[in-house]
N, C-alpha and C. Protein backbone atom coordinates (compact mmCIF):
# COMPACT_ATOMS: atom_id res chain seq x y z
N UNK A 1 -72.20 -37.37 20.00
CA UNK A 1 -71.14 -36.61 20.55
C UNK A 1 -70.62 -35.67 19.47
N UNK A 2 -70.54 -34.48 19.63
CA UNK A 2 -70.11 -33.30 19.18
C UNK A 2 -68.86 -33.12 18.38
N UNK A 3 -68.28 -33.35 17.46
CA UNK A 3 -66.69 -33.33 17.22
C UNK A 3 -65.85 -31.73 17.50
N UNK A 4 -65.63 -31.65 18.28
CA UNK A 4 -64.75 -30.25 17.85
C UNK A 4 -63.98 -30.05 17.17
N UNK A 5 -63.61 -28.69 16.83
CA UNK A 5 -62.58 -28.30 15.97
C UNK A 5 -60.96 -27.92 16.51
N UNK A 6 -60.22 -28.34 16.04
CA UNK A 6 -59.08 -28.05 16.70
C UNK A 6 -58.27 -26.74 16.68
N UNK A 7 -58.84 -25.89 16.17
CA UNK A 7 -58.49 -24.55 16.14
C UNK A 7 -58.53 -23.80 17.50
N UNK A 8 -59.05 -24.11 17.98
CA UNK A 8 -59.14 -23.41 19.69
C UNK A 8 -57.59 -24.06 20.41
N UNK A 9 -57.89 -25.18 20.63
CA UNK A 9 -56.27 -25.89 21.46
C UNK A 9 -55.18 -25.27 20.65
N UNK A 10 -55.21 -25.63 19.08
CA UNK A 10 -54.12 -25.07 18.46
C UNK A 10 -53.77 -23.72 18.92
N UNK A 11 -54.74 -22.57 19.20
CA UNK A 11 -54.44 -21.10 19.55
C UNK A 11 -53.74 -21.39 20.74
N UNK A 12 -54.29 -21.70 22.15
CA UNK A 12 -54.08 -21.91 22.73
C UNK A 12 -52.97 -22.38 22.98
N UNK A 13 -52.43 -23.48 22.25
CA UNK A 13 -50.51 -23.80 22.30
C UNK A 13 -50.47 -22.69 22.16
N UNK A 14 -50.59 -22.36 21.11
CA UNK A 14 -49.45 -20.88 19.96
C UNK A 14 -49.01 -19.88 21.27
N UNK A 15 -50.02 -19.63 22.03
CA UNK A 15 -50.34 -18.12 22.94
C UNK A 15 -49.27 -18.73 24.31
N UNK A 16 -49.26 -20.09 24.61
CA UNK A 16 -48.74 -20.36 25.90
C UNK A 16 -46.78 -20.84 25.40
N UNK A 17 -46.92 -21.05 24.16
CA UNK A 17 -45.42 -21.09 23.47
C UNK A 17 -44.80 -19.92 23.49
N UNK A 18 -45.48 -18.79 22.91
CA UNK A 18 -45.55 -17.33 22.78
C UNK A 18 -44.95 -16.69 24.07
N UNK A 19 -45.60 -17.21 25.23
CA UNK A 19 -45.50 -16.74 26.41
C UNK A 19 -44.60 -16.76 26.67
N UNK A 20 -44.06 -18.36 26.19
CA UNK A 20 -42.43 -19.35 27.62
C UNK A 20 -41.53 -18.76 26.17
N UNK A 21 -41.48 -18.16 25.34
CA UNK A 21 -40.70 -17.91 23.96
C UNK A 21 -40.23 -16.39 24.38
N UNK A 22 -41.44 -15.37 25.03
CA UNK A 22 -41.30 -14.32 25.58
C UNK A 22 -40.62 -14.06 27.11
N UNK A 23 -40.85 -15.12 28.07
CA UNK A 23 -39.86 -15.01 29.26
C UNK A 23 -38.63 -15.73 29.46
N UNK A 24 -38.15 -16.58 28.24
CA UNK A 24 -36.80 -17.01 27.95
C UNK A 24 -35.86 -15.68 27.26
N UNK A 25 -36.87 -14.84 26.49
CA UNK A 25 -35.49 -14.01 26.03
C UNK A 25 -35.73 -12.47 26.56
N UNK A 26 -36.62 -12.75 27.52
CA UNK A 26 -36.89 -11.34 28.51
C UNK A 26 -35.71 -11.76 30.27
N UNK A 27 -34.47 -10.81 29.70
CA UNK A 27 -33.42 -10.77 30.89
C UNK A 27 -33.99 -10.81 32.74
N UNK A 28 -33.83 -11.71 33.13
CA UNK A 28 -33.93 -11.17 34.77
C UNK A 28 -33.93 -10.18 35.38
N UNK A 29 -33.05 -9.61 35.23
CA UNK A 29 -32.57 -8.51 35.35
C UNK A 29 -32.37 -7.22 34.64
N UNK A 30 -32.82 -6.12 34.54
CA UNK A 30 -33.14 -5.29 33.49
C UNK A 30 -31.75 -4.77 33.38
N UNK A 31 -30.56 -4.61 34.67
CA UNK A 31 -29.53 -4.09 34.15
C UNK A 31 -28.79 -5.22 33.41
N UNK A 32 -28.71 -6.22 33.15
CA UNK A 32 -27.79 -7.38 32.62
C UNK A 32 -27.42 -7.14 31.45
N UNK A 33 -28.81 -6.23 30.52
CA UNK A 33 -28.49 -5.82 29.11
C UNK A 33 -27.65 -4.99 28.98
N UNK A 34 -27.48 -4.04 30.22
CA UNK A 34 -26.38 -2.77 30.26
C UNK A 34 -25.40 -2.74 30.48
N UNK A 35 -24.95 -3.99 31.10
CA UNK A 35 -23.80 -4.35 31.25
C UNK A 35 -22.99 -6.11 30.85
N UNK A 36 -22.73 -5.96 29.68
CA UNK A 36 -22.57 -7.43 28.91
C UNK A 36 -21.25 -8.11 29.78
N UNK A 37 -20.83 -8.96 29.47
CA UNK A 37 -20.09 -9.96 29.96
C UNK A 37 -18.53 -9.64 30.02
N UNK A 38 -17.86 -9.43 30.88
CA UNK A 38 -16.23 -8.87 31.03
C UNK A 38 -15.19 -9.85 30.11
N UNK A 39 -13.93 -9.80 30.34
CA UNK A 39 -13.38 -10.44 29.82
C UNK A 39 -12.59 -11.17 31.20
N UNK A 40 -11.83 -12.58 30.98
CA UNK A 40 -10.99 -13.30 31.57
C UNK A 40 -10.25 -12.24 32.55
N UNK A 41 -10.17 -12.36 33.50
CA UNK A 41 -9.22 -11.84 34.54
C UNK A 41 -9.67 -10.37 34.63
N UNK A 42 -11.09 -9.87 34.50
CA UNK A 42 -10.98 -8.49 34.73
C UNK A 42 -11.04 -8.09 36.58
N UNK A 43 -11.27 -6.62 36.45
CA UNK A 43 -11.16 -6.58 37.67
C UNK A 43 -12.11 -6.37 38.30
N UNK A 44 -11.85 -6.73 39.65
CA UNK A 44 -13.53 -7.23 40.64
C UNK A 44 -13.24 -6.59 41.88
N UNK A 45 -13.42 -5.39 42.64
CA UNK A 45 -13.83 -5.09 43.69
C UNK A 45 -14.41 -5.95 44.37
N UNK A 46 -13.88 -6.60 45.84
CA UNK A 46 -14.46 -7.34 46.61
C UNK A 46 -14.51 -7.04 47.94
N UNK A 47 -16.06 -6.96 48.11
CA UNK A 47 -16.12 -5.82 49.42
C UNK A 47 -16.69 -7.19 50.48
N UNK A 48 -16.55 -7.52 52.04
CA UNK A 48 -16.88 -7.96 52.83
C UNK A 48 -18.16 -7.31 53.75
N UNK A 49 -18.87 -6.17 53.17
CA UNK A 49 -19.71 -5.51 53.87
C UNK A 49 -21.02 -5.94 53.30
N UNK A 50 -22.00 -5.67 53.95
CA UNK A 50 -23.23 -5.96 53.19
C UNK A 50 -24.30 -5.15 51.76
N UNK A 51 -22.85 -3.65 51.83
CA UNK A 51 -23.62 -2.52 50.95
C UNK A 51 -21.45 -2.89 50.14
N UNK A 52 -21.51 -2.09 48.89
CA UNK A 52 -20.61 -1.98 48.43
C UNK A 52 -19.75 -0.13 48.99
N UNK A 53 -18.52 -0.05 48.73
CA UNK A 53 -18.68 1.30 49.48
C UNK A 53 -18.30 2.27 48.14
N UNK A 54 -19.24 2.37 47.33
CA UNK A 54 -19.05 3.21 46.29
C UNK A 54 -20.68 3.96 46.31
N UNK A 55 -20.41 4.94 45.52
CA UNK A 55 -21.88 5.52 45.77
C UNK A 55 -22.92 5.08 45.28
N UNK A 56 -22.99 4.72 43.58
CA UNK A 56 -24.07 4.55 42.75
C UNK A 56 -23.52 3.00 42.47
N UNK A 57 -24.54 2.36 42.43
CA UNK A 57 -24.23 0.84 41.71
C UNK A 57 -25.45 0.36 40.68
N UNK A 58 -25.40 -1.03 40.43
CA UNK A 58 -26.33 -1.65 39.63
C UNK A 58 -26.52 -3.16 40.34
N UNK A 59 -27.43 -3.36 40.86
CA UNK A 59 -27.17 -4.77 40.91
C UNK A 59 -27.63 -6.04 39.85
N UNK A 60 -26.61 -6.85 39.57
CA UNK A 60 -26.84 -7.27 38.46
C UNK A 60 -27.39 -9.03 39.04
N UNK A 61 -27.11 -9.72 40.31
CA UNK A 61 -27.75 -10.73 40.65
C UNK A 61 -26.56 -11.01 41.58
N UNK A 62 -26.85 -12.36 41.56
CA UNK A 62 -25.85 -13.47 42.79
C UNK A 62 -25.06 -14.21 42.24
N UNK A 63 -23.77 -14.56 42.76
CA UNK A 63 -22.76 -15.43 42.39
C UNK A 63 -22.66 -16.35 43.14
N UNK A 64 -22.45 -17.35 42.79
CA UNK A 64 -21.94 -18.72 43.73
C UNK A 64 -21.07 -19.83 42.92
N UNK A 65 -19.96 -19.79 43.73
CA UNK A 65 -19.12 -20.67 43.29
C UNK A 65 -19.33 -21.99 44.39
N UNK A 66 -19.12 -23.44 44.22
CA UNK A 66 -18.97 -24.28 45.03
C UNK A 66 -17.31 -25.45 44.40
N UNK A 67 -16.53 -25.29 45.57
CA UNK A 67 -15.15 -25.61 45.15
C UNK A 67 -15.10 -27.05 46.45
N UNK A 68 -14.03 -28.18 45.61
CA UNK A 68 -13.75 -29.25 46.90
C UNK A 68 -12.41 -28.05 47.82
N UNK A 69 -12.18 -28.65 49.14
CA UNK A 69 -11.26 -28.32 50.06
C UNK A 69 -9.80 -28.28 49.47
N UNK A 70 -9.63 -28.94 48.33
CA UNK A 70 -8.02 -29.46 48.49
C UNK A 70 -7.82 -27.60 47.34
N UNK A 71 -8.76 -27.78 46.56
CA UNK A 71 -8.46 -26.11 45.85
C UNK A 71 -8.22 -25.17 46.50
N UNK A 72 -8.44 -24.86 48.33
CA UNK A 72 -8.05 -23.69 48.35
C UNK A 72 -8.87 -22.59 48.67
N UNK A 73 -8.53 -21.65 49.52
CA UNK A 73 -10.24 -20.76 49.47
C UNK A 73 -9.53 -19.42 48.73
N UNK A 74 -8.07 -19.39 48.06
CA UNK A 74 -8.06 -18.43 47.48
C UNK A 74 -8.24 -18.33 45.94
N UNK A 75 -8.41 -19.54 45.72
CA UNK A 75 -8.96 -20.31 44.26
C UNK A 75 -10.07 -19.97 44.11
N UNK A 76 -10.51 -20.28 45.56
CA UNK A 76 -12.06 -20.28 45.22
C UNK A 76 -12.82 -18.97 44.99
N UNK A 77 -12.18 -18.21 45.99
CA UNK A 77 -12.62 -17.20 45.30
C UNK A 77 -12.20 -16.54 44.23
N UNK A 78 -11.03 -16.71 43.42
CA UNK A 78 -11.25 -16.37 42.28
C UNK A 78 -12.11 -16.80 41.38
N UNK A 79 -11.98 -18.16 41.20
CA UNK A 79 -13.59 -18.26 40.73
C UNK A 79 -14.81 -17.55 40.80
N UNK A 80 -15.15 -17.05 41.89
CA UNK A 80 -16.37 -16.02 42.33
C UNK A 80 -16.18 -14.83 41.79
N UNK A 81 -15.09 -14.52 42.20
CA UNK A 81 -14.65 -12.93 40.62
C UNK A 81 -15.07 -13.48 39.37
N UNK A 82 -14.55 -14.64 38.44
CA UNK A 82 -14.25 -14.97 37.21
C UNK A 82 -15.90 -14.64 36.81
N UNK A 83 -16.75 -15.24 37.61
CA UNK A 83 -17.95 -15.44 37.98
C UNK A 83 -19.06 -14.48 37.61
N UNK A 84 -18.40 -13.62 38.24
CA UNK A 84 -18.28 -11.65 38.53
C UNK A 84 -18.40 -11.38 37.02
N UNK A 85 -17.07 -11.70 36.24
CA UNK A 85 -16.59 -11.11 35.18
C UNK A 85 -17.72 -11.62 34.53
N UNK A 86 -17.73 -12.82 34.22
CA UNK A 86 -18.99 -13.45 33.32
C UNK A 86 -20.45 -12.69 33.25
N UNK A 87 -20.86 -12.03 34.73
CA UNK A 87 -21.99 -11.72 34.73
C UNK A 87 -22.51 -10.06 34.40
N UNK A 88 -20.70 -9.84 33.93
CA UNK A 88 -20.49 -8.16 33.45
C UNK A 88 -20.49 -7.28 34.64
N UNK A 89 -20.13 -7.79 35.89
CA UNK A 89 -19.88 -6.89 37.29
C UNK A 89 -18.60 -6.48 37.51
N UNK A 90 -18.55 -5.20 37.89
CA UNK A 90 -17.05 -5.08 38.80
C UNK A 90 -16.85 -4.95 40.16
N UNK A 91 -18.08 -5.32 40.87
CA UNK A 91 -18.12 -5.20 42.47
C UNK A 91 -18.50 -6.71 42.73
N UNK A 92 -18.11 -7.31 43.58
CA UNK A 92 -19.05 -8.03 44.01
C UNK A 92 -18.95 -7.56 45.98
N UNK A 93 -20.38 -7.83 46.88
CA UNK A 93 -20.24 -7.53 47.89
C UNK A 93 -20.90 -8.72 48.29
N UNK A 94 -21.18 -8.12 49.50
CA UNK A 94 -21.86 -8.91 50.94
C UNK A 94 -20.91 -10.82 50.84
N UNK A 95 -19.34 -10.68 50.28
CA UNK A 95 -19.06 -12.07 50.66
C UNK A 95 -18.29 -12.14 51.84
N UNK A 96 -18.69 -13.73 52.12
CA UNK A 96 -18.53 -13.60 54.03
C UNK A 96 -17.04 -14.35 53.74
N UNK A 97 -16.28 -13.47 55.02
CA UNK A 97 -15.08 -13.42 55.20
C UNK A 97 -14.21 -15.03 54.97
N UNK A 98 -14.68 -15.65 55.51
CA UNK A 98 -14.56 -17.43 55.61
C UNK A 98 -15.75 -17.76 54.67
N UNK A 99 -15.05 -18.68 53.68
CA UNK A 99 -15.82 -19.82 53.18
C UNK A 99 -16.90 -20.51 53.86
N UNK A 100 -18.36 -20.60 53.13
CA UNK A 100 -19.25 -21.68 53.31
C UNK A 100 -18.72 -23.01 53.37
N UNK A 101 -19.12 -24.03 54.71
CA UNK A 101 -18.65 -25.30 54.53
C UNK A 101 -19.78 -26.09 54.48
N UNK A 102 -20.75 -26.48 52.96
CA UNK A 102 -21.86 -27.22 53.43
C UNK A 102 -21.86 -28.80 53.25
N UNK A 103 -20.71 -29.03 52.86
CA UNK A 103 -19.81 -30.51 53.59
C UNK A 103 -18.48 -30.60 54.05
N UNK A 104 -18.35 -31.50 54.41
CA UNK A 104 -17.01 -32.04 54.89
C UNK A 104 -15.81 -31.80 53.81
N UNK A 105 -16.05 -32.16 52.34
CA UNK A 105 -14.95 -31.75 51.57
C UNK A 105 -15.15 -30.64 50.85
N UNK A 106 -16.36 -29.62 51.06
CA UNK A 106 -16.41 -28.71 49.96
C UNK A 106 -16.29 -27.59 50.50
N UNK A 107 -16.26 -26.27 50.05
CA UNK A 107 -16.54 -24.92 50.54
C UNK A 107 -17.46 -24.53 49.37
N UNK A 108 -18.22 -23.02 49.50
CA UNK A 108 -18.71 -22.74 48.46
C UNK A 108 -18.55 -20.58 48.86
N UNK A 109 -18.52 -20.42 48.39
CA UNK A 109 -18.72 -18.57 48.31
C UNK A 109 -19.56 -17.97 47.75
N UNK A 110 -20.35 -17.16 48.08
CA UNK A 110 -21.47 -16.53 47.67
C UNK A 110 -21.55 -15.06 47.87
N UNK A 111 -22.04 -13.98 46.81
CA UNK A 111 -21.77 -12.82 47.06
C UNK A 111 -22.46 -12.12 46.00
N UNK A 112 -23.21 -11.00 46.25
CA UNK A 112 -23.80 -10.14 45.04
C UNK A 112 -23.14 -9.20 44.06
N UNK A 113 -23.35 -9.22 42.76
CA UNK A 113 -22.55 -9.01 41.93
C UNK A 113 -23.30 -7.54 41.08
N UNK A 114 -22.37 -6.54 41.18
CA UNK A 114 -22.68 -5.28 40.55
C UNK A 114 -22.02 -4.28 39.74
N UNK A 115 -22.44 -3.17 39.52
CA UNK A 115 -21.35 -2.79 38.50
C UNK A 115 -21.46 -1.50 38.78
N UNK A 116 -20.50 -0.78 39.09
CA UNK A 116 -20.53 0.80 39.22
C UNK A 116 -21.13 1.58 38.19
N UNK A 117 -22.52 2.39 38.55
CA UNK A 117 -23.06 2.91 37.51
C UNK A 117 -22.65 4.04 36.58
N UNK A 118 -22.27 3.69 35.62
CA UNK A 118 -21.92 4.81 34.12
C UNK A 118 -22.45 5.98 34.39
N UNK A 119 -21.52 7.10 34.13
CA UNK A 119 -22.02 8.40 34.14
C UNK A 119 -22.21 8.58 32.83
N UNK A 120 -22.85 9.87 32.13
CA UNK A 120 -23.74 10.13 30.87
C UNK A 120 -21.71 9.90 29.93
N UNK A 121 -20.76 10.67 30.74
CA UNK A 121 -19.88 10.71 29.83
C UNK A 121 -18.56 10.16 29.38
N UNK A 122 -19.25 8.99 30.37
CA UNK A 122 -18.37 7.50 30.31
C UNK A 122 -18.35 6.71 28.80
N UNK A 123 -19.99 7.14 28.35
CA UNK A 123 -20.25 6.50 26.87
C UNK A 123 -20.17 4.74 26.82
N UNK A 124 -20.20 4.36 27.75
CA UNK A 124 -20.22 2.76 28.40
C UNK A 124 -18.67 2.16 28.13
N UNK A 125 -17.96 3.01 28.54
CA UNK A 125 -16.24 2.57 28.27
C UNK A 125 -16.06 2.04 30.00
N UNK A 126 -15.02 1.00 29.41
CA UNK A 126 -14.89 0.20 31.22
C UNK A 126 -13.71 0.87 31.83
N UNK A 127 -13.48 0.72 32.97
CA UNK A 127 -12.10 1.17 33.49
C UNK A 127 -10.93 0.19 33.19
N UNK A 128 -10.78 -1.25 32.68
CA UNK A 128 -10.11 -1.56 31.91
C UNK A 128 -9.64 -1.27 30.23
N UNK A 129 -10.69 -0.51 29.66
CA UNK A 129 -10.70 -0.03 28.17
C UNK A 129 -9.66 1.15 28.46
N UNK A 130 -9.89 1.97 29.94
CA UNK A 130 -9.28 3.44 29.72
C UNK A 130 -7.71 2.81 29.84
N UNK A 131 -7.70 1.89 30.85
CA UNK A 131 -5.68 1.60 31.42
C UNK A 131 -5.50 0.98 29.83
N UNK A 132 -6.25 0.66 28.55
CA UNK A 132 -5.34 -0.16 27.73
C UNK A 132 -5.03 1.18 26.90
N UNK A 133 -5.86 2.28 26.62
CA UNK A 133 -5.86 2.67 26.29
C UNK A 133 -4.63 3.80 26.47
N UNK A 134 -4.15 4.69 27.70
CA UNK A 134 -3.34 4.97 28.19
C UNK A 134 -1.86 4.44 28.52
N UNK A 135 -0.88 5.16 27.35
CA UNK A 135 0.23 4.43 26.96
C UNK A 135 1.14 5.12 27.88
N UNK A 136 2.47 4.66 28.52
CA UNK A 136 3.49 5.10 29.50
C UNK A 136 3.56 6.05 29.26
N UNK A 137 3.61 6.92 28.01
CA UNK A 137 3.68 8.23 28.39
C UNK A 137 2.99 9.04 28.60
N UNK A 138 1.83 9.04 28.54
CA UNK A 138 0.83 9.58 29.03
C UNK A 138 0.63 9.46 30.73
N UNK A 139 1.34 8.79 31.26
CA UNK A 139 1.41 8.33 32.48
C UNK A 139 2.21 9.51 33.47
N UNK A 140 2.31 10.56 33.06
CA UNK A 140 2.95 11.83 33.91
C UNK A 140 4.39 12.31 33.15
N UNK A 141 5.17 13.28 33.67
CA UNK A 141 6.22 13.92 33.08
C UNK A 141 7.58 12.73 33.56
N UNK A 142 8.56 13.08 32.78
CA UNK A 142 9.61 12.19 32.90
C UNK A 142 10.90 12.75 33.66
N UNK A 143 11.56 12.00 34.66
CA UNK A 143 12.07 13.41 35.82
C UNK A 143 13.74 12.03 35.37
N UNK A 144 14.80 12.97 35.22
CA UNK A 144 15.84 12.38 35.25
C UNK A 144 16.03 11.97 36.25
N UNK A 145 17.12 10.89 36.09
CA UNK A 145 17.84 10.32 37.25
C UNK A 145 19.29 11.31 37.88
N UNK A 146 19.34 11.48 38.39
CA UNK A 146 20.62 12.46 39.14
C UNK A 146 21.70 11.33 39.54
N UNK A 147 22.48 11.63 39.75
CA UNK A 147 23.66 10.48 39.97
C UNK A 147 23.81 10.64 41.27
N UNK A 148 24.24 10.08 42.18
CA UNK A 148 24.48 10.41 43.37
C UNK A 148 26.14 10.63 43.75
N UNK A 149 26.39 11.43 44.35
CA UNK A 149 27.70 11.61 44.23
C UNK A 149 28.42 10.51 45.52
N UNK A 150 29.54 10.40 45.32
CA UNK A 150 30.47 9.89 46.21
C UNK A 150 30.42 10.30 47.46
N UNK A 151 30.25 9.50 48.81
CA UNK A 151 30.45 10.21 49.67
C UNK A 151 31.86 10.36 50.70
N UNK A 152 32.92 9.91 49.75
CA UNK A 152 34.08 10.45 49.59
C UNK A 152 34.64 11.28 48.63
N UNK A 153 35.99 12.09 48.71
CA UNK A 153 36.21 12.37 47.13
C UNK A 153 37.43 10.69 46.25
N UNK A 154 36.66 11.31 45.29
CA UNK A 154 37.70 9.76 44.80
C UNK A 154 39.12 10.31 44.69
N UNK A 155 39.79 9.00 44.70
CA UNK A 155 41.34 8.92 44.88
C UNK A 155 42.05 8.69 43.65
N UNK A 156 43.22 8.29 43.66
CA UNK A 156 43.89 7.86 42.22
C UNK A 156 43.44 6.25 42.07
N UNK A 157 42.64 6.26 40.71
CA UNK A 157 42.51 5.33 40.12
C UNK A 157 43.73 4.10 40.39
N UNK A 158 42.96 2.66 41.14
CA UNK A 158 44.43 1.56 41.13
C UNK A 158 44.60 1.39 39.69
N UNK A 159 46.19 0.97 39.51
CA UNK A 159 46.53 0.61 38.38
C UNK A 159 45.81 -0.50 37.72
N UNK A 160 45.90 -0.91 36.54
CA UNK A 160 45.30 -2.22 36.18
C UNK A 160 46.19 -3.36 36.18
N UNK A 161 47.56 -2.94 36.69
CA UNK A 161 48.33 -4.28 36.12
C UNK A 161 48.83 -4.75 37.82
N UNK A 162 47.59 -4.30 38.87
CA UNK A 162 47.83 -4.75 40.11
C UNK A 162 48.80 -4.03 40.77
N UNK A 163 49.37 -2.53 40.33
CA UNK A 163 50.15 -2.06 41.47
C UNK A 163 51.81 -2.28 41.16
N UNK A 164 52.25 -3.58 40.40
CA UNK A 164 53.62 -3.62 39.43
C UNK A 164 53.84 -2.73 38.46
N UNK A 165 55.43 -2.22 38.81
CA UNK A 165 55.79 -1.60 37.53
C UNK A 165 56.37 -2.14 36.70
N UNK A 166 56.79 -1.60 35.73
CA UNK A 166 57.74 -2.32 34.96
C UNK A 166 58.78 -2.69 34.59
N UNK A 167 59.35 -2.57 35.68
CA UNK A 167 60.59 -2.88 36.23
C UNK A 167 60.84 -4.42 37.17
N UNK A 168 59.37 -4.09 37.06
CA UNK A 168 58.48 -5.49 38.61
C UNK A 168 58.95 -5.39 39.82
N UNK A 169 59.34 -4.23 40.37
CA UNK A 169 59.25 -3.58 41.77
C UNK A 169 58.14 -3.40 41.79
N UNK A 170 57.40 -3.81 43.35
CA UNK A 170 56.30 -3.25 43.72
C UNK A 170 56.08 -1.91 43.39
N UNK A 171 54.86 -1.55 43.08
CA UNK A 171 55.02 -0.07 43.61
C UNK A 171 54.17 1.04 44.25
């Protein structure tokens, strides 16, 4: 019997390691790189239709939250935003109006998650970067307050000592 050499199997790992080494750090999604991960509480467009109603988008994948009953379905869907935020989207669409019930104590929400596509002279700035950026006064011109006048004319000021003189006759 023949002994072989182990240089063949050895390649062979190397090339099939190589491979699963190359589709772990190759993204799902080609936009995911273009749009990195939001921060806590950003903001999420949430459309009930099956298209988003903006013109240009990205789709970046699917969200699913699964929550028990006693949380709430307005919890729950925040979660599905938070979700959103994590996956660097500011749209999410196609979620159905009522909660998934696929038991007795749970709900779950599901909805596709996207991101309004960057124009050349956006420079990849978010629409939360521009509101931090934009300080109250920049926020339009500043218009005084006008007083409103009386809609009587005023009278003689009452006394302060209640209307007594000093004599302490009414007066």
């Amino acid at each position: 019997m023949p002994i072989r050499s182990p240089a063949p199997l050895l390649l062979m790992s190397l090339l099939v390691l190589q491979g699963l080494a190359t589709c772990a750090t190759t993204p799902a999604n080609p936009n995911a790189a273009k749009y990195p991960p939001r921060g806590k509480g950003c903001k999420v467009r949430v459309f009930y239709a099956a298209a988003p109603e903006v013109k240009e988008w990205d789709d970046l994948g699917m969200a699913s939250v699964d929550c028990y009953l006693d949380v709430g379905a307005v919890q729950c869907l925040s979660r599905l935003r938070a979700e959103a935020c994590r996956m660097g989207g500011d749209i999410l669409y196609d979620v159905p109006k009522k909660a998934l019930r696929p038991t007795d104590q749970g709900m779950s929400y599901r909805g596709h998650v996207a991101h309004t596509r960057l124009k050349p002279d956006d420079k990849g700035k978010d629409d939360e970067a521009d509101s931090k950026d934009q300080s109250p006064a920049d926020s339009g011109p500043v218009e005084p307050i006008v007083p409103i006048a009386p809609s009587s004319p005023p009278g003689p000021a009452p006394a302060a000592d209640g209307g007594i003189r000093a004599d302490g006759a009414a007066g």
